[in-house]
PDB file of N, CA and C in Angstrom:
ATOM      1  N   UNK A   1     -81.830 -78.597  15.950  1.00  0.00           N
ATOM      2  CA  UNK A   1     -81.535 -77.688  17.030  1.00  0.00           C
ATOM      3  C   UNK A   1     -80.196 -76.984  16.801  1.00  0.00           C
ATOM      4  N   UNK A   2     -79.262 -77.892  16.111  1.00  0.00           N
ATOM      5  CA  UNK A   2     -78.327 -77.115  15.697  1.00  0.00           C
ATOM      6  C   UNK A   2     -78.267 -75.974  15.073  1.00  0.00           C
ATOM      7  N   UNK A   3     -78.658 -76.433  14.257  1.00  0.00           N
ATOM      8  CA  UNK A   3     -79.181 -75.232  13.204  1.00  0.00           C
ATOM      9  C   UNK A   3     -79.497 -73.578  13.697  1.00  0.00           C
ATOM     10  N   UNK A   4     -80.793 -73.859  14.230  1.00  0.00           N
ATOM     11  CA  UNK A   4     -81.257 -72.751  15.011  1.00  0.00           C
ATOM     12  C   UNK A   4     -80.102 -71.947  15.923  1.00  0.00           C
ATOM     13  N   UNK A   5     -79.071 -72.951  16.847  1.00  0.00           N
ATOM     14  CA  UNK A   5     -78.393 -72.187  17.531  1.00  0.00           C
ATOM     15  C   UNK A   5     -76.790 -71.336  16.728  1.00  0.00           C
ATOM     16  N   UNK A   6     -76.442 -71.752  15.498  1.00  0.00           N
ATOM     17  CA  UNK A   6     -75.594 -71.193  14.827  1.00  0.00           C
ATOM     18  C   UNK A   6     -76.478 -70.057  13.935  1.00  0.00           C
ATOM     19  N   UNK A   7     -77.539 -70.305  13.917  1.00  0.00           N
ATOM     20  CA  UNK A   7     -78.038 -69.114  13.189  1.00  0.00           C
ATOM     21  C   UNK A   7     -78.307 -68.151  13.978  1.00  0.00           C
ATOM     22  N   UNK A   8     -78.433 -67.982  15.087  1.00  0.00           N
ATOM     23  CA  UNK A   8     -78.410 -67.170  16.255  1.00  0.00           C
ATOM     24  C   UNK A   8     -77.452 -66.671  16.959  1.00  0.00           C
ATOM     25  N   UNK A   9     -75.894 -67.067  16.808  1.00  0.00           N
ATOM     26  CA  UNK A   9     -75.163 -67.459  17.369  1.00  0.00           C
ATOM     27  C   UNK A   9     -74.110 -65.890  16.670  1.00  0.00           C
ATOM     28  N   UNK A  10     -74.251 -65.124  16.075  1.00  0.00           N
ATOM     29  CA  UNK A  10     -73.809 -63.975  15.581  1.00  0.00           C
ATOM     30  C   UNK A  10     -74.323 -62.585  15.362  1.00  0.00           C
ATOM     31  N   UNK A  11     -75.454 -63.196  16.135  1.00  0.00           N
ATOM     32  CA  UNK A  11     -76.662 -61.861  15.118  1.00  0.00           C
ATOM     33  C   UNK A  11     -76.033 -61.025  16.087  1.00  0.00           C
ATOM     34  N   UNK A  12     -75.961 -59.321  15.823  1.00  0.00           N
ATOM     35  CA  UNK A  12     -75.687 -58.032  16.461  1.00  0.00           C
ATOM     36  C   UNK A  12     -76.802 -57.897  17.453  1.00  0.00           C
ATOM     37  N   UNK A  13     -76.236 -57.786  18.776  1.00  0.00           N
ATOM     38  CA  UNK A  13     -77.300 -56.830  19.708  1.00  0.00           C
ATOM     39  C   UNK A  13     -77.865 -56.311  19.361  1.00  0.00           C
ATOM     40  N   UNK A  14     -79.070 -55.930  20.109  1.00  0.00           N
ATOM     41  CA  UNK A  14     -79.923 -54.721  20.002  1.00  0.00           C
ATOM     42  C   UNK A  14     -80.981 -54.613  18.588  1.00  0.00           C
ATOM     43  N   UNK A  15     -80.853 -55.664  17.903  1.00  0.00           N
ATOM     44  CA  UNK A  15     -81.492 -55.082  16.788  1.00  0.00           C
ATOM     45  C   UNK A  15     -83.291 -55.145  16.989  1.00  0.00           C
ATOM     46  N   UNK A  16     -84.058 -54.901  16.090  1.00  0.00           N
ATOM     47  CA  UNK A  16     -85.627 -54.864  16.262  1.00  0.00           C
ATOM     48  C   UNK A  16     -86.031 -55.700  15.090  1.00  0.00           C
ATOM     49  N   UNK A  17     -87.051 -56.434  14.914  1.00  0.00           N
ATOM     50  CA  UNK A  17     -87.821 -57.125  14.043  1.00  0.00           C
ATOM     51  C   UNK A  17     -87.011 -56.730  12.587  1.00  0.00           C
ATOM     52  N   UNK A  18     -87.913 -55.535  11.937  1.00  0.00           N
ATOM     53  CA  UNK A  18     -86.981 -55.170  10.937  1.00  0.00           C
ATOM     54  C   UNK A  18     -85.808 -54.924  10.505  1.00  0.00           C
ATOM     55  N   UNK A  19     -85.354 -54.732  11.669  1.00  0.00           N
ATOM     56  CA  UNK A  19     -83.382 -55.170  11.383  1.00  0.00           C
ATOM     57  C   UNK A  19     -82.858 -56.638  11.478  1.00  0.00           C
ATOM     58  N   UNK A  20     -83.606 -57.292  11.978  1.00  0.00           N
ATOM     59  CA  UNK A  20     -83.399 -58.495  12.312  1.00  0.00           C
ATOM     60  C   UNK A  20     -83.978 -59.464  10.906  1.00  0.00           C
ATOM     61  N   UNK A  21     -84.945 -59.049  10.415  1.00  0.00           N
ATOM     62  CA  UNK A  21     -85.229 -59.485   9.115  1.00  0.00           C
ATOM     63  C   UNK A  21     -84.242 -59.070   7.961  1.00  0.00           C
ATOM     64  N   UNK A  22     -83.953 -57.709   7.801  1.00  0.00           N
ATOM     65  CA  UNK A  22     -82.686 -57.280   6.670  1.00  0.00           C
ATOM     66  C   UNK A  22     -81.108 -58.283   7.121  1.00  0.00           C
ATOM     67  N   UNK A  23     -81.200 -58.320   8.526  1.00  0.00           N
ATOM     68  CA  UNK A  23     -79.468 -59.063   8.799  1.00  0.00           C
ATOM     69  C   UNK A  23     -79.675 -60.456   8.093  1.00  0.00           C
ATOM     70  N   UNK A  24     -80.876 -61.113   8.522  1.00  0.00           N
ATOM     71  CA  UNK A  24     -81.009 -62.361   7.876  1.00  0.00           C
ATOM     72  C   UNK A  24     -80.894 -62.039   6.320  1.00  0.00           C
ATOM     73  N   UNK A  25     -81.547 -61.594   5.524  1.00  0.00           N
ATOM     74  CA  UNK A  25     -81.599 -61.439   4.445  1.00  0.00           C
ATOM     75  C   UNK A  25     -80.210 -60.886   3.388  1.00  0.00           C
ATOM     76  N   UNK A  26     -79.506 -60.204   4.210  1.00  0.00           N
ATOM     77  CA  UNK A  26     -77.993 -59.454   3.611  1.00  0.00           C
ATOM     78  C   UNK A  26     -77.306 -59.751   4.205  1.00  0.00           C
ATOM     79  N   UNK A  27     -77.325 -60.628   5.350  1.00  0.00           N
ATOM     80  CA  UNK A  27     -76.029 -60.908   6.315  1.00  0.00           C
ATOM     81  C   UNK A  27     -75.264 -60.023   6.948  1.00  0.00           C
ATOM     82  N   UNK A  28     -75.529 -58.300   6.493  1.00  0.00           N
ATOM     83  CA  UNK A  28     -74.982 -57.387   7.611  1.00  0.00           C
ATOM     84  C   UNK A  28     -75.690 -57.093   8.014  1.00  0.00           C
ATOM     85  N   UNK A  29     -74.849 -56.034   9.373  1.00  0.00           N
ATOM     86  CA  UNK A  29     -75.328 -55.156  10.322  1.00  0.00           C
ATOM     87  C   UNK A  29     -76.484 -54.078   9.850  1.00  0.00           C
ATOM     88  N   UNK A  30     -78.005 -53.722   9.436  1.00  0.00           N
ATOM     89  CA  UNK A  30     -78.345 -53.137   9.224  1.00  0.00           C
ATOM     90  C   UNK A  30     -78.413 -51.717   9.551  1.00  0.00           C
ATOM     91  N   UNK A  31     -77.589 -51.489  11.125  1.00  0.00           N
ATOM     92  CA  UNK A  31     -77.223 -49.972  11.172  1.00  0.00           C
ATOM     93  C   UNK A  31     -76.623 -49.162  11.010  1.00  0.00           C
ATOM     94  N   UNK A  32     -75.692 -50.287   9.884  1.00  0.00           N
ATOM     95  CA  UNK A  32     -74.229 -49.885   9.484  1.00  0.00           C
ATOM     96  C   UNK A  32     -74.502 -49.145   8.324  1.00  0.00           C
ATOM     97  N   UNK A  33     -74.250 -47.930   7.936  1.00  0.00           N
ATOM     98  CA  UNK A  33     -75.258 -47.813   6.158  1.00  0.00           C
ATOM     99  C   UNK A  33     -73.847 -47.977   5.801  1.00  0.00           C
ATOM    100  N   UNK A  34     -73.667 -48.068   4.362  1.00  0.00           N
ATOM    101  CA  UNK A  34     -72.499 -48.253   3.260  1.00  0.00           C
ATOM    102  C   UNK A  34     -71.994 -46.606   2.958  1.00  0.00           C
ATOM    103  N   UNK A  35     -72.331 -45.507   3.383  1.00  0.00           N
ATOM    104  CA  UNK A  35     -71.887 -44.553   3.871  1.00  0.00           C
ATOM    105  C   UNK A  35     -70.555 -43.972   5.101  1.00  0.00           C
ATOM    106  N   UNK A  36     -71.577 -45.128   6.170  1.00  0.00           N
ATOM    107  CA  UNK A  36     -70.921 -45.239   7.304  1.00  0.00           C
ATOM    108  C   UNK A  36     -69.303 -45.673   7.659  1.00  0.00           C
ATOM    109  N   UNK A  37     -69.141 -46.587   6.645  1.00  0.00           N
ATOM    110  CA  UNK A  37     -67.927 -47.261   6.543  1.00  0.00           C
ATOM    111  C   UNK A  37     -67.061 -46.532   7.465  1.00  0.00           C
ATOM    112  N   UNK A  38     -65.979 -47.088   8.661  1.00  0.00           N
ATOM    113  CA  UNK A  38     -65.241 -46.817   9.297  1.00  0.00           C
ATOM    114  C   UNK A  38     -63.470 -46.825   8.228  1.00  0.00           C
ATOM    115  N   UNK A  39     -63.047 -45.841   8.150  1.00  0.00           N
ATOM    116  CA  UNK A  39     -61.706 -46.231   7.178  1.00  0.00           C
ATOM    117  C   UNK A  39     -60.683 -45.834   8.262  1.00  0.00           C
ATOM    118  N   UNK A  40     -59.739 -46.953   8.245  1.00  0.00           N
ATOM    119  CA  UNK A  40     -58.751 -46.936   9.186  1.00  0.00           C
ATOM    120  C   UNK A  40     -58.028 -46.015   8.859  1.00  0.00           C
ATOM    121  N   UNK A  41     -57.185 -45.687   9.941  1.00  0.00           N
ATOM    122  CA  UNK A  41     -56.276 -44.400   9.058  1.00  0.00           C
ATOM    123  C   UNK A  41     -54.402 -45.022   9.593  1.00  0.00           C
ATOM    124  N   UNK A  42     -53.533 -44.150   9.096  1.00  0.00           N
ATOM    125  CA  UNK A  42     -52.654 -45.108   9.440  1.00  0.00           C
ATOM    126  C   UNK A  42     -51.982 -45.068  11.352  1.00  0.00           C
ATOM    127  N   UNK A  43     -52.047 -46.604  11.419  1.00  0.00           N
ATOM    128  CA  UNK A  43     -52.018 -46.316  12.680  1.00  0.00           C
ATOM    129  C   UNK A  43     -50.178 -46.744  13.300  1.00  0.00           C
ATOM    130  N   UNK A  44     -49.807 -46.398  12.448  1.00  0.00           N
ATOM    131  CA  UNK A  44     -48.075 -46.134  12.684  1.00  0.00           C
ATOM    132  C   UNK A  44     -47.839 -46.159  14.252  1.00  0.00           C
ATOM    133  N   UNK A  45     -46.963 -46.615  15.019  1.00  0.00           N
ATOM    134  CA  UNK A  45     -46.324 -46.046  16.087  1.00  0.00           C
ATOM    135  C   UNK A  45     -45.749 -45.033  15.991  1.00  0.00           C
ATOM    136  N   UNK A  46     -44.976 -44.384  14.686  1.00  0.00           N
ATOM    137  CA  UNK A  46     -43.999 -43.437  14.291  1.00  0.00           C
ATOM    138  C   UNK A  46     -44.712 -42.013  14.708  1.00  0.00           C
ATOM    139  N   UNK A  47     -44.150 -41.360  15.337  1.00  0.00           N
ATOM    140  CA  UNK A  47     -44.809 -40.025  15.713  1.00  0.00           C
ATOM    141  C   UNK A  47     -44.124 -39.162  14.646  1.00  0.00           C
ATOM    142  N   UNK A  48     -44.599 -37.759  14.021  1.00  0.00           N
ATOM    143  CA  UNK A  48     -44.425 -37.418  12.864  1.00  0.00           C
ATOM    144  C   UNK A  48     -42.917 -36.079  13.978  1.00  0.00           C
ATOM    145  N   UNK A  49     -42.309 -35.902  12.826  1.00  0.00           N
ATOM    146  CA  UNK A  49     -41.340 -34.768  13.344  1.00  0.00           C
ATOM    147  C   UNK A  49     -42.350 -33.605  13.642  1.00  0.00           C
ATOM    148  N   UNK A  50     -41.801 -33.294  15.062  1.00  0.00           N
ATOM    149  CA  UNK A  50     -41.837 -31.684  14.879  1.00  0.00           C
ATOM    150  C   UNK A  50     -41.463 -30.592  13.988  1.00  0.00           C
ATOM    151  N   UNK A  51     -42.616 -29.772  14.127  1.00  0.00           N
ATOM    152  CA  UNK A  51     -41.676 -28.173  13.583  1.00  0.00           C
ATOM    153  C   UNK A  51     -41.497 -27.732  13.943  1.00  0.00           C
ATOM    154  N   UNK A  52     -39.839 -26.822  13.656  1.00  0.00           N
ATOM    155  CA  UNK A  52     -38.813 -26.476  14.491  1.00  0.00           C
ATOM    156  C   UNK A  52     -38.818 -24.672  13.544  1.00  0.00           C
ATOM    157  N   UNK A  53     -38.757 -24.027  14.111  1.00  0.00           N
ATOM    158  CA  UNK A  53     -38.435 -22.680  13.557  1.00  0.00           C
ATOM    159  C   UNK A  53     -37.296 -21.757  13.982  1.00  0.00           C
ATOM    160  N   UNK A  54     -36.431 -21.333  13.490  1.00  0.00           N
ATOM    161  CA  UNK A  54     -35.241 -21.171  13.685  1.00  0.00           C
ATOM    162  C   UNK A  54     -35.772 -19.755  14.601  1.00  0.00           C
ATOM    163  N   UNK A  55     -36.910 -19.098  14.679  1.00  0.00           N
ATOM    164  CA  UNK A  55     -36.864 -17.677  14.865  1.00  0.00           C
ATOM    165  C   UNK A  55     -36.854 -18.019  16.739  1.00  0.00           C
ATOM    166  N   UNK A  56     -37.100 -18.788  17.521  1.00  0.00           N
ATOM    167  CA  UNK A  56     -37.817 -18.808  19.132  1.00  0.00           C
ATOM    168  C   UNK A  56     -37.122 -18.211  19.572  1.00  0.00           C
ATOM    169  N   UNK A  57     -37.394 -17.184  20.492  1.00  0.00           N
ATOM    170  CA  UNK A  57     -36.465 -16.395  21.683  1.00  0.00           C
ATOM    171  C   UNK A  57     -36.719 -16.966  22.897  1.00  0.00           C
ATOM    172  N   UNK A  58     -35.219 -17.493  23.508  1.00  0.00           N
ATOM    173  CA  UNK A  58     -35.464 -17.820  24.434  1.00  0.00           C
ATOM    174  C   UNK A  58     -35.168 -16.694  25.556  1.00  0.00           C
ATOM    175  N   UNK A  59     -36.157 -17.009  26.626  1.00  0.00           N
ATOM    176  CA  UNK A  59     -36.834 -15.791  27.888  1.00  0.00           C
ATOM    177  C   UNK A  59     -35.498 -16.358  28.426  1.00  0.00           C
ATOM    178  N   UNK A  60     -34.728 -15.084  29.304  1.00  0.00           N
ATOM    179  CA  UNK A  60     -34.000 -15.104  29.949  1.00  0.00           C
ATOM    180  C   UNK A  60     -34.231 -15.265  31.614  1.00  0.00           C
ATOM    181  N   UNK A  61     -33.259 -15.840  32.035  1.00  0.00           N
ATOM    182  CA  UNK A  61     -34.069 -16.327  33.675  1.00  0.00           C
ATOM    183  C   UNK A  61     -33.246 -15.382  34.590  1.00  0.00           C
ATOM    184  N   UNK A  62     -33.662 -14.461  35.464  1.00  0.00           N
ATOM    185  CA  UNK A  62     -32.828 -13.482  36.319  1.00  0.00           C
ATOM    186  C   UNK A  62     -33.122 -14.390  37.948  1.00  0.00           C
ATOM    187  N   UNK A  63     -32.643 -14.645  38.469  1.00  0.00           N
ATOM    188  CA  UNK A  63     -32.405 -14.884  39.758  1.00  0.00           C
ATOM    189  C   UNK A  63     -32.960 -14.224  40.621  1.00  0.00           C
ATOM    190  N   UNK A  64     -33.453 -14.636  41.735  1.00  0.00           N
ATOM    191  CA  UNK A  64     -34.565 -14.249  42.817  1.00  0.00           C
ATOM    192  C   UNK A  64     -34.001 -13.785  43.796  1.00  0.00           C
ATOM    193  N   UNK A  65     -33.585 -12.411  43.993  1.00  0.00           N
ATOM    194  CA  UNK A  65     -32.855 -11.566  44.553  1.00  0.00           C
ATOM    195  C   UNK A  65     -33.659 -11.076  45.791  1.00  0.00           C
ATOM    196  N   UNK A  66     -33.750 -11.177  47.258  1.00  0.00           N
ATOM    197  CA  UNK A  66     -34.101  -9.927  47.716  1.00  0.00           C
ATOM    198  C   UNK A  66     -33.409  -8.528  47.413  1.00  0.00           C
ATOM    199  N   UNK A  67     -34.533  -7.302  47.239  1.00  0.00           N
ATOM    200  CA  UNK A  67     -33.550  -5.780  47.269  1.00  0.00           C
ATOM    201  C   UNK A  67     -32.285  -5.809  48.070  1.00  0.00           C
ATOM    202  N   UNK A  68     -33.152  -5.915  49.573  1.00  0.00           N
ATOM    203  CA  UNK A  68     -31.827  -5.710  50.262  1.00  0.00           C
ATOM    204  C   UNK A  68     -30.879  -7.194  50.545  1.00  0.00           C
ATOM    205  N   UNK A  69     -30.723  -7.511  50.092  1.00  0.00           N
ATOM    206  CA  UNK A  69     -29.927  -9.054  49.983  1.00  0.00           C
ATOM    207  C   UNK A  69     -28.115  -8.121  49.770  1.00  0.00           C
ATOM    208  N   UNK A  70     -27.447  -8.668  51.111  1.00  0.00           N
ATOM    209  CA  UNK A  70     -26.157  -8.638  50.869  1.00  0.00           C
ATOM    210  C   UNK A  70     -25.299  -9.052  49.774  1.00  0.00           C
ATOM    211  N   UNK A  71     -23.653  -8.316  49.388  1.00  0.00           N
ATOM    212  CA  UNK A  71     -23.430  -8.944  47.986  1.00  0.00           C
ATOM    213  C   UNK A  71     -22.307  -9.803  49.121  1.00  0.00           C
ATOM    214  N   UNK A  72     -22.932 -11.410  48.231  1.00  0.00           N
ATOM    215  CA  UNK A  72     -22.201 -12.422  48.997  1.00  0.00           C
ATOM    216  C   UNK A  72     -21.222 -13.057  47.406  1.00  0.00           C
ATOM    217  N   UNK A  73     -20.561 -13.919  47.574  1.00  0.00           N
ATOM    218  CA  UNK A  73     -19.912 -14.461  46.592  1.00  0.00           C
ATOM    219  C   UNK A  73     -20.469 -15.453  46.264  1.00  0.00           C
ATOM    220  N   UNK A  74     -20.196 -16.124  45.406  1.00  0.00           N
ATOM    221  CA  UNK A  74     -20.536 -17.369  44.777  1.00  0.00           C
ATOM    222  C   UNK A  74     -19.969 -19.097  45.278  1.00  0.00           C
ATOM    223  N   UNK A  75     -18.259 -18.204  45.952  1.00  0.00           N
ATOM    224  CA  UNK A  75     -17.699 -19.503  46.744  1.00  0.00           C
ATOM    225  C   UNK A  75     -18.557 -19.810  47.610  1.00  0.00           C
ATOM    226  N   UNK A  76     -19.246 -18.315  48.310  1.00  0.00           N
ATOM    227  CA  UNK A  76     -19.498 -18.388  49.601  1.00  0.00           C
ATOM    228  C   UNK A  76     -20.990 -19.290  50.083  1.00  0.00           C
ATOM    229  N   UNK A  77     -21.661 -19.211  49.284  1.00  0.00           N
ATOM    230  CA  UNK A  77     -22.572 -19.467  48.259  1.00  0.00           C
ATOM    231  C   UNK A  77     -23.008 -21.129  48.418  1.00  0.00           C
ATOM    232  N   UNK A  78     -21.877 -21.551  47.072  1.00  0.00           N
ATOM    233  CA  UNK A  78     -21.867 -22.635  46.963  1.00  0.00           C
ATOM    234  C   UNK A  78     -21.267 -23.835  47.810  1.00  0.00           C
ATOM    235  N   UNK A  79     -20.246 -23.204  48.905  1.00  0.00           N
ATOM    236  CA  UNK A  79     -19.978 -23.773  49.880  1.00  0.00           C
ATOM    237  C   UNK A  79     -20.616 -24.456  51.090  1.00  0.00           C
ATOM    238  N   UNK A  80     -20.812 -25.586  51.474  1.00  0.00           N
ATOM    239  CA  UNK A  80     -20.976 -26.182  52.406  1.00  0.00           C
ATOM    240  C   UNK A  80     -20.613 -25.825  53.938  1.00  0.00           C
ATOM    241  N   UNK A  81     -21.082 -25.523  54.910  1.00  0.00           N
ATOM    242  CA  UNK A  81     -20.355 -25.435  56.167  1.00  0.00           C
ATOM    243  C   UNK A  81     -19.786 -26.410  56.957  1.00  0.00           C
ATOM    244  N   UNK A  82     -18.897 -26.761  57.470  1.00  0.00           N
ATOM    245  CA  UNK A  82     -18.995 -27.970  58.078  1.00  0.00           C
ATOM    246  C   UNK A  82     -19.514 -27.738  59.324  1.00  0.00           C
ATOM    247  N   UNK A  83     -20.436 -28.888  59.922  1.00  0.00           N
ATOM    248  CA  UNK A  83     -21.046 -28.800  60.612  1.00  0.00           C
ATOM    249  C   UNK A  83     -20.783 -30.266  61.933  1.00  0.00           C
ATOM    250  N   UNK A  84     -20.887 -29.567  62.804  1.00  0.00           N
ATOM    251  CA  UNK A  84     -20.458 -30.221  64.047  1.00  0.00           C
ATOM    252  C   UNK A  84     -18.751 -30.997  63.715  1.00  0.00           C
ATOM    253  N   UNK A  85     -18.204 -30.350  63.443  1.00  0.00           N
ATOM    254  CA  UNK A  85     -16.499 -31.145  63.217  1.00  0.00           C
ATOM    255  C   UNK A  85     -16.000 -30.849  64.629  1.00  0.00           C
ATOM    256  N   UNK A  86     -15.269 -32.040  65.213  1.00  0.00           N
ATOM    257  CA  UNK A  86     -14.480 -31.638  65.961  1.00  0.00           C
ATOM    258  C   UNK A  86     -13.132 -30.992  65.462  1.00  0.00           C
ATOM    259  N   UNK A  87     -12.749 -29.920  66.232  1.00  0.00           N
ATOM    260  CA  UNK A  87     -11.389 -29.447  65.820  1.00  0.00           C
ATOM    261  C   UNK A  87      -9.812 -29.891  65.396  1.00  0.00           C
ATOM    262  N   UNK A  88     -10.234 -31.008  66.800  1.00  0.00           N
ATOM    263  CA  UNK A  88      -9.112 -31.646  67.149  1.00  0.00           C
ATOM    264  C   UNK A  88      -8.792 -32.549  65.588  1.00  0.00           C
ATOM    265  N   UNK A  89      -9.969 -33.276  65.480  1.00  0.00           N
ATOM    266  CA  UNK A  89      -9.322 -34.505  64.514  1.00  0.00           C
ATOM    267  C   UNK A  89      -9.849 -34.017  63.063  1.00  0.00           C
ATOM    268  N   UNK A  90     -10.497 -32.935  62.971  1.00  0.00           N
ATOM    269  CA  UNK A  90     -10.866 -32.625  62.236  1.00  0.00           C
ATOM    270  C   UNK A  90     -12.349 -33.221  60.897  1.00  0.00           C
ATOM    271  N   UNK A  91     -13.030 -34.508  61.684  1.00  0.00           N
ATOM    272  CA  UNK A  91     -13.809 -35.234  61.217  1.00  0.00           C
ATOM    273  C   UNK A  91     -15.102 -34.762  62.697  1.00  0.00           C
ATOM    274  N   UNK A  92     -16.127 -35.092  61.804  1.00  0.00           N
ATOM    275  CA  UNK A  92     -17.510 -34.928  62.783  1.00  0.00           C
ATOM    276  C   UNK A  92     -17.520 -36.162  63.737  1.00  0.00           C
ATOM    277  N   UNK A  93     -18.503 -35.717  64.503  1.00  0.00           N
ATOM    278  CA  UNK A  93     -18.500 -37.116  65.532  1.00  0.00           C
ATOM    279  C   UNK A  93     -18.530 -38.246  65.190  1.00  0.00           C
ATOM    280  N   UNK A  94     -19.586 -38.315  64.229  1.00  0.00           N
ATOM    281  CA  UNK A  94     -20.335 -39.779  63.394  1.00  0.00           C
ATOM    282  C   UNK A  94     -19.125 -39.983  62.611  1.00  0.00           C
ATOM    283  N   UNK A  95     -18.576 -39.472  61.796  1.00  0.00           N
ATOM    284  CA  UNK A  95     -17.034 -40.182  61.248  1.00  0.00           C
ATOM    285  C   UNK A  95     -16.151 -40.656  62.182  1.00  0.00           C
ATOM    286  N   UNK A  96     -15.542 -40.149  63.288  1.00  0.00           N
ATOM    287  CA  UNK A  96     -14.473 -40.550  64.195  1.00  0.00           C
ATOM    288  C   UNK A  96     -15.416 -42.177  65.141  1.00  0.00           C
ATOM    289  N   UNK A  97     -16.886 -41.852  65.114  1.00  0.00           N
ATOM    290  CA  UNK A  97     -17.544 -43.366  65.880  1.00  0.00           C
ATOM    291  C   UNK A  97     -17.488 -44.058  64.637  1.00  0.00           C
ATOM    292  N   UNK A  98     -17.527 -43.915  63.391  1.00  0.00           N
ATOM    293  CA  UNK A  98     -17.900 -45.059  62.490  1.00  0.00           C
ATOM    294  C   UNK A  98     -16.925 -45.666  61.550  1.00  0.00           C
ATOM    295  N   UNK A  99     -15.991 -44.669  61.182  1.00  0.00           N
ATOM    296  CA  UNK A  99     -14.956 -44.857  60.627  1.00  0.00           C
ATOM    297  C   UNK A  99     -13.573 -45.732  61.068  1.00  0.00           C
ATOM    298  N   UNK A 100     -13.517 -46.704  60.572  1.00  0.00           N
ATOM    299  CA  UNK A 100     -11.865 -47.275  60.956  1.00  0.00           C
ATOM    300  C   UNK A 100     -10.729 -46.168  60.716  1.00  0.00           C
ATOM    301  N   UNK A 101      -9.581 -46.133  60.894  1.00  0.00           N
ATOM    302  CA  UNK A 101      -8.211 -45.756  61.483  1.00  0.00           C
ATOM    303  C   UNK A 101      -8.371 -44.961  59.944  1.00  0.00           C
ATOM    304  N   UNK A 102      -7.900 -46.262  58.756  1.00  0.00           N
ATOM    305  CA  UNK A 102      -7.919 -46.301  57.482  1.00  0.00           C
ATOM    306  C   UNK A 102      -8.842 -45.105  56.832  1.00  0.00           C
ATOM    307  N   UNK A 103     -10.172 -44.856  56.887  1.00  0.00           N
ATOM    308  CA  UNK A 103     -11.345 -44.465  56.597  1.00  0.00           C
ATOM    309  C   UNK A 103     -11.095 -43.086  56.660  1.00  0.00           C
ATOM    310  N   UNK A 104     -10.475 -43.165  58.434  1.00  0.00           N
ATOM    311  CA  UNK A 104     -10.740 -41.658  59.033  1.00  0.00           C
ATOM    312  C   UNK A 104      -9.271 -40.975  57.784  1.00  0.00           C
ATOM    313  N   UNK A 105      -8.608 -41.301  57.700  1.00  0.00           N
ATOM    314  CA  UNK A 105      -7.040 -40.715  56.928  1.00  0.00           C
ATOM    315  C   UNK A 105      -7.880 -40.588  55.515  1.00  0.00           C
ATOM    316  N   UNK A 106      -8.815 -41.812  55.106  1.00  0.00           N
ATOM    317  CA  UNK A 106      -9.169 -41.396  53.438  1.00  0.00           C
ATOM    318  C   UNK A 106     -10.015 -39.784  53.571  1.00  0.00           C
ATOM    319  N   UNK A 107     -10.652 -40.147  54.751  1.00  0.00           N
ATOM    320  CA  UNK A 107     -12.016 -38.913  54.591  1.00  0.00           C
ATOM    321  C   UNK A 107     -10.895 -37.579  55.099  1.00  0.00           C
ATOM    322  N   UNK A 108      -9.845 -37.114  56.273  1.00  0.00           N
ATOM    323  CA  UNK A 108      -8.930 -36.644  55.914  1.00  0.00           C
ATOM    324  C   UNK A 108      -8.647 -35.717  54.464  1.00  0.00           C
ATOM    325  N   UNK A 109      -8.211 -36.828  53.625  1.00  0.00           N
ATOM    326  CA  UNK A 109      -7.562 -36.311  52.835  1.00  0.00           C
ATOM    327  C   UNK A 109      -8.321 -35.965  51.078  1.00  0.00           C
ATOM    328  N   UNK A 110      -9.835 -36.155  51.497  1.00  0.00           N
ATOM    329  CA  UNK A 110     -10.780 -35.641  51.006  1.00  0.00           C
ATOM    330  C   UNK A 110     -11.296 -34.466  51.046  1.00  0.00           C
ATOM    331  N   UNK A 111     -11.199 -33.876  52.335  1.00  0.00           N
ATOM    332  CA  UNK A 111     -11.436 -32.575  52.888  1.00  0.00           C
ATOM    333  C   UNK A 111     -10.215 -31.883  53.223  1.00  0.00           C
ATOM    334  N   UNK A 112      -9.200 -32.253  52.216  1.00  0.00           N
ATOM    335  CA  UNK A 112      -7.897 -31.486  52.382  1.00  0.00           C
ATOM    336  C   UNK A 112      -7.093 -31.528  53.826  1.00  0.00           C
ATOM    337  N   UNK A 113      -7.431 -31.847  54.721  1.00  0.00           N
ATOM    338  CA  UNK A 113      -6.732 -31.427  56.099  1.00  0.00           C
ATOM    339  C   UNK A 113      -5.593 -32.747  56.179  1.00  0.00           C
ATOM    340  N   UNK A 114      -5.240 -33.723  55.270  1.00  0.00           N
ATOM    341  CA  UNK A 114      -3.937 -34.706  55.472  1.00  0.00           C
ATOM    342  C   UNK A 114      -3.117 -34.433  54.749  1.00  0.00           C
TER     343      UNK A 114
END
């Protein structure tokens, strides 16, 4: 019984009578022809260099202007507003509730006003 189950115990799926007679007989896969052969190719992790050509023009990017768009500056621009500051102490609400004594003088003198 042994026997029988190691001799069974490899055969390829799917095969039919006559393939099943050639596997016994040659010990391969009969749908494999000697044509077929799979050849590995190299399977490197190494990805190969690019090619680089000195000629590429790079497209220039123009900025998204309305026509009538005022000429504003760039300070003006890139500047922040401050928003909700009290005058007096010169820190927003949420700084003067959250900030210690210490805090309020660092943030102060972050925003120039110490």
């Amino acid at each position: 019984m042994w026997n029988i189950k190691t001799k069974w115990a490899n055969i390829p799926m799917g095969l039919n009578n006559e393939q099943l007679r050639e596997y016994f007989l040659t010990g391969k896969d009969p749908r494999l022809k000697v044509e077929e052969v799979i050849e590995t190719e190299d399977t490197s992790m190494i990805l190969p260099a690019p090619e680089v050509s000195d000629t590429k023009q790079v497209a220039s990017v123009k900025p998204q202007v309305p026509l009538n768009a005022a000429n504003v500056s760039a300070e003006v621009i890139a500047s922040k507003p401050d928003q909700n500051v009290i005058e007096s102490t010169g820190l927003t609400a949420t700084e003067t509730a959250y900030l210690s004594n210490e805090e309020k003088a660092m943030r102060l003198k972050q925003k120039g006003l110490a």
